[in-house]
Each structure stands twice: as structure tokens, then as C-alpha cells.
Protein backbone atom coordinates (compact mmCIF):
# COMPACT_ATOMS: atom_id res chain seq x y z
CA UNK A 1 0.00 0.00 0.00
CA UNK A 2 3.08 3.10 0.58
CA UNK A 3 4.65 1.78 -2.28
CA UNK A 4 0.90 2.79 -4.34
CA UNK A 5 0.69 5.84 -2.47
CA UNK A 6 4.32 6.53 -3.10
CA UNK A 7 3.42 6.40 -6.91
CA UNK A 8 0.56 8.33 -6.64
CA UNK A 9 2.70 11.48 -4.87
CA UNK A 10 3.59 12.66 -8.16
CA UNK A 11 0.06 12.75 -9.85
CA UNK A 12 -1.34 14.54 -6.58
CA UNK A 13 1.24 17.07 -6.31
CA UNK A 14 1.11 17.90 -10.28
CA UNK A 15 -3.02 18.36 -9.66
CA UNK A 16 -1.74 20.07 -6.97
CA UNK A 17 0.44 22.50 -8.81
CA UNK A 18 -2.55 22.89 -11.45
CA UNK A 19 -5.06 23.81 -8.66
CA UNK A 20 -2.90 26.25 -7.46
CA UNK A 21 -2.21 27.55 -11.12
CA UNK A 22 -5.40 28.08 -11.51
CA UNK A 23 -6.40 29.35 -7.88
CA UNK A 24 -3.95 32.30 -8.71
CA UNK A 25 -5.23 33.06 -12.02
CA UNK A 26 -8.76 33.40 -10.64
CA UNK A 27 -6.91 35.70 -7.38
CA UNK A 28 -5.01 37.37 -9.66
CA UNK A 29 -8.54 37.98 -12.47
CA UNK A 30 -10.31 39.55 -9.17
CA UNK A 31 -7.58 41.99 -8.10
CA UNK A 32 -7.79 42.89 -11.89
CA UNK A 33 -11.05 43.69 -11.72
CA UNK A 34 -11.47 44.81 -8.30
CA UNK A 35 -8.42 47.20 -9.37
CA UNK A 36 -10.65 48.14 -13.04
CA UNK A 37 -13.58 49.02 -11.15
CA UNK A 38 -11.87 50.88 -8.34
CA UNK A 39 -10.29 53.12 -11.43
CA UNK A 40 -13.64 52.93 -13.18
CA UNK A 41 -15.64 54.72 -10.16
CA UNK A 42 -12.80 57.44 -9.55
CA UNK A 43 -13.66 57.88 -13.70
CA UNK A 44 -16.93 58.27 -12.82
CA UNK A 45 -16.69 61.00 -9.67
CA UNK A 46 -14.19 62.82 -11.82
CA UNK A 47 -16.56 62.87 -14.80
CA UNK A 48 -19.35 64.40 -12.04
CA UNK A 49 -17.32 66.54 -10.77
CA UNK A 50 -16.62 68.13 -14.39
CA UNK A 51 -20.45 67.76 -15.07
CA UNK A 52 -21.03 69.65 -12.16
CA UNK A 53 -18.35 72.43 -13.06
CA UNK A 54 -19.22 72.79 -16.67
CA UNK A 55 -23.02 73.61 -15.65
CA UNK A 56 -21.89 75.91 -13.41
CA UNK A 57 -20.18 77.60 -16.48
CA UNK A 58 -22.79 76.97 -18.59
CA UNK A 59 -25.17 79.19 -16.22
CA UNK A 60 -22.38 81.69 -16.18
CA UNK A 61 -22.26 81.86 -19.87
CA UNK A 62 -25.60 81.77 -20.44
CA UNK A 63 -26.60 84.76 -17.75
CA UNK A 64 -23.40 86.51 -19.03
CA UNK A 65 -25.66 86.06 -22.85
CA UNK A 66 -28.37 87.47 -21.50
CA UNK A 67 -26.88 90.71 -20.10
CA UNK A 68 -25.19 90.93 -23.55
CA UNK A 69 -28.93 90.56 -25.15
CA UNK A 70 -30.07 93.31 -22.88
CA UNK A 71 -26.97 95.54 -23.26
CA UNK A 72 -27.07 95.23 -27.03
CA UNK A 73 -31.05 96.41 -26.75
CA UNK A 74 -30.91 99.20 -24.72
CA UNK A 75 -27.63 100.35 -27.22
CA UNK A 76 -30.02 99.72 -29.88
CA UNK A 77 -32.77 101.69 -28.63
CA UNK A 78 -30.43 104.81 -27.60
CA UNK A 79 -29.13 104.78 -30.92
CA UNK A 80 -32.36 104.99 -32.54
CA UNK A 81 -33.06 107.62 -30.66
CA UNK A 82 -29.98 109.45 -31.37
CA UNK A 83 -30.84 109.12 -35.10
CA UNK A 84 -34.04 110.07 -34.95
CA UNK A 85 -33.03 113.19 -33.27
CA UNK A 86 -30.66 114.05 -35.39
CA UNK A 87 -32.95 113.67 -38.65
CA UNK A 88 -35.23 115.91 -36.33
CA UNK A 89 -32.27 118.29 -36.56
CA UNK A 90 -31.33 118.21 -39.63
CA UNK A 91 -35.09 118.50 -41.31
CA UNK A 92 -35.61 122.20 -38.97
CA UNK A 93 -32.24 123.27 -40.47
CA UNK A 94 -32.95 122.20 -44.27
């Protein structure tokens, strides 16, 4: 009976070895992706926190367009009025 057990030693330690080698590969695929999705949520806050700042620019911009809008009407209007005068003017005189 030790000298069948003796020949088995080899077989069982080279399943063994396998087991292991594949044990490790499996370890070794979860750090991966435990690793992947650690990076993958840090993507993910970073990309929020841009959201989050380019809205806030994009409210700046836009408010920043609409005093524009109103600065460009009231120039408008004033210069209307200039012109107006000045044809008022200019049709006493001729």
C-alpha cells in the first residue's frame, strides 16, 4: 500500500500544482477587476465633478448672454433715438 501511495505522490502534487495555477489566475482575475472598477468609479466621480463644473459655467455663460442681449437692446434703442433726433435736426435746419 506506501509503495501505491508513493506512486501516486507525483500525480497529486502535479493536480496540486494545477489547482494552485489556476487558484492564482482566478486571485489574480479579481484583483484585476477589483483594481478596473476601483479606477472605473474614480472615472466616474471625476466625470461628475466636471459635469457639475461645466453647468456651473454653462449658467455663467448663459446669464453673461443674456446681459449681452439686454446691453445690445438698450444700445439699440439709444441709438435709434440718437438718429431720430438728429434727422429731427437736420429737417428744422434744411
Amino acid at each position: 500500500m506506501t509503495n501505491s501511495n508513493e506512486e501516486n505522490v507525483p500525480d497529486i502534487l502535479k493536480r496540486l500544482g494545477k489547482s494552485i495555477n489556476v487558484l492564482e489566475t482566478a486571485v489574480d482575475g479579481h484583483l484585476e477587476k477589483k483594481t478596473i472598477d476601483k479606477d472605473s468609479e474614480a472615472e466616474v466621480q471625476r466625470m461628475a465633478a466636471d459635469r457639475v463644473r461645466l453647468a456651473g459655467s454653462l449658467d455663467d455663460a448663459e446669464a453673461r448672454c443674456q446681459r449681452l442681449e439686454n446691453v445690445n437692446r438698450e444700445v439699440s434703442s439709444r441709438l435709434i433715438n440718437a438718429m431720430e433726433t438728429i434727422r429731427a435736426v437736420l429737417q428744422k435746419e434744411g
